[in-house]
Protein backbone atom coordinates (compact mmCIF):
# COMPACT_ATOMS: atom_id res chain seq x y z
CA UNK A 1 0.00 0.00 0.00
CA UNK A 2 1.12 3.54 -1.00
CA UNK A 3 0.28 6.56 0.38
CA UNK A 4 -1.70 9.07 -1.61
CA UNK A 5 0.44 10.82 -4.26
CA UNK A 6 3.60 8.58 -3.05
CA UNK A 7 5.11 7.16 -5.74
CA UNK A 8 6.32 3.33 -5.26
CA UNK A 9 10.20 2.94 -4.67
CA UNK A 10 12.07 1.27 -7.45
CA UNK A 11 15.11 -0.87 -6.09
CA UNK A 12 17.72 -0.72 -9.14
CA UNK A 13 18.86 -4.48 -8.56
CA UNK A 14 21.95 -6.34 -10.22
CA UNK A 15 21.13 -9.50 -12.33
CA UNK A 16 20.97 -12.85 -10.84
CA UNK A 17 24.16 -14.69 -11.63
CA UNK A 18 24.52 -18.64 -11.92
CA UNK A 19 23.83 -19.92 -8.38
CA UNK A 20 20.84 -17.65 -8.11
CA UNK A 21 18.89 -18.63 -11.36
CA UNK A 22 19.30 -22.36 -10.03
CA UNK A 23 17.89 -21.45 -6.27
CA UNK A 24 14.76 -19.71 -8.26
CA UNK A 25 14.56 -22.71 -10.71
CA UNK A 26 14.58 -24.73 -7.77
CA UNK A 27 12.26 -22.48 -5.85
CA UNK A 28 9.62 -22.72 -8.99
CA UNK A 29 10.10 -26.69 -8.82
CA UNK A 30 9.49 -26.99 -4.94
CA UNK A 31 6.69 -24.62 -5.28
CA UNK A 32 4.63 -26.94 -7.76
CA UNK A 33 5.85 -29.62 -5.47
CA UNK A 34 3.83 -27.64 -2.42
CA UNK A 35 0.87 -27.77 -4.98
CA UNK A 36 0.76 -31.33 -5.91
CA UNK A 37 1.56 -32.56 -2.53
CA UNK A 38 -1.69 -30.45 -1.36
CA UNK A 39 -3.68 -31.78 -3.75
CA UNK A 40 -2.42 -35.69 -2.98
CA UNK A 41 -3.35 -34.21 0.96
CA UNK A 42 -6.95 -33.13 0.17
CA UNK A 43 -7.53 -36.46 -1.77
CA UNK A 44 -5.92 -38.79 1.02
CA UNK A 45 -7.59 -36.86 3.66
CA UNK A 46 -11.30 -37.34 1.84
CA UNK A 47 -10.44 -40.89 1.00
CA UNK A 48 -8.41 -42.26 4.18
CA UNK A 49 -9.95 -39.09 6.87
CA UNK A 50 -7.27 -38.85 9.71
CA UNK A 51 -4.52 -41.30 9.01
CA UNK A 52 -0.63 -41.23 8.88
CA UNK A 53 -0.52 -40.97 4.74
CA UNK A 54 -2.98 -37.52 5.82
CA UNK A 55 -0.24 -36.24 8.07
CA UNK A 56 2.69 -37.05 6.64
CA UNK A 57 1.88 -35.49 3.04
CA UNK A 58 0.10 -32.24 5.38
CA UNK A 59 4.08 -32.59 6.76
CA UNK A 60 5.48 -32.74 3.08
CA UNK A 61 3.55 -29.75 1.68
CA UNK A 62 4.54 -27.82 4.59
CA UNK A 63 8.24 -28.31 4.06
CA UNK A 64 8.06 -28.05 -0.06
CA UNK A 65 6.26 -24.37 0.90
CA UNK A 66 8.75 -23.33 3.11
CA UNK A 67 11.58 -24.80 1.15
CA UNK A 68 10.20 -22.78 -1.94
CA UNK A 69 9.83 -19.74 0.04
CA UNK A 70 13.84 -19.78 1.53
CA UNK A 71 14.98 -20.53 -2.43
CA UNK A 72 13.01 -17.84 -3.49
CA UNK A 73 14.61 -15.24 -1.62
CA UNK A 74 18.13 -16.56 -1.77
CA UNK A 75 17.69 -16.10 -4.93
CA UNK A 76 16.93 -12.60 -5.27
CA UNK A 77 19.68 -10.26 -6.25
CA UNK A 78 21.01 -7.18 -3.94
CA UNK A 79 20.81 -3.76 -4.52
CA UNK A 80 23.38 -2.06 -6.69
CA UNK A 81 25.99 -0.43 -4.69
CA UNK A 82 26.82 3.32 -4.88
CA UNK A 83 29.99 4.38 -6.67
CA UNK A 84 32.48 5.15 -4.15
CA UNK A 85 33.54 8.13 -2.59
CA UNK A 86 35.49 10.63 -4.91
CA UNK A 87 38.10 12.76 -3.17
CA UNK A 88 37.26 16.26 -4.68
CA UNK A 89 41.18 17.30 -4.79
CA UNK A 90 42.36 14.66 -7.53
CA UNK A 91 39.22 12.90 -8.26
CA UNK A 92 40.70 9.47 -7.10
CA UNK A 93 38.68 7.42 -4.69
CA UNK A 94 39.20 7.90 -1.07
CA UNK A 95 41.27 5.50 1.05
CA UNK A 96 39.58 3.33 3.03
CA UNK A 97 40.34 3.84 7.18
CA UNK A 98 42.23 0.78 8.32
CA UNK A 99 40.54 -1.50 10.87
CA UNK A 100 40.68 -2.04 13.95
């Protein structure tokens, strides 16, 4: 929800590399997983009412849900970062303080 007259902030996001595009695919996959594990749930539960098969597959939808939800957002990409620092005497970028 925005406010009135807001506008909606934009994030200007890198691309996904490698890793991430497999974590997404593999969000997608558990995702339809969730789906056709609730639907095998619904059917055992009307067929066999409360037995182990209804729990366990309850149990297995859960975990392909949650499992698609964690892959989805490991797979999102960060923010860009800003450029760094310029030091206005010889435009070359500022040192960084040592640490510690």
């Amino acid at each position: 929800m925005t406010l009135q007259g807001a506008q909606p902030e934009t994030i200007d996001r890198k691309p996904r590399h490698f890793g991430q595009k497999i974590a997404f695919g593999a969000a997608v996959v558990s995702f339809v997983g969730s789906l056709v594990s609730l639907g095998f749930s619904l059917w055992a539960w009307a067929r066999y009412g409360k037995h182990v098969y209804t729990g366990s597959l309850f149990a297995t939808t859960f975990f392909f849900f949650s499992a698609a939800i964690v892959l989805y957002e490991m797979s999102r990409p960060g923010p860009r970062l800003p450029p760094p620092a310029r030091d206005a005497e010889n435009d070359a970028p500022r040192p960084r303080a040592p640490n510690g």
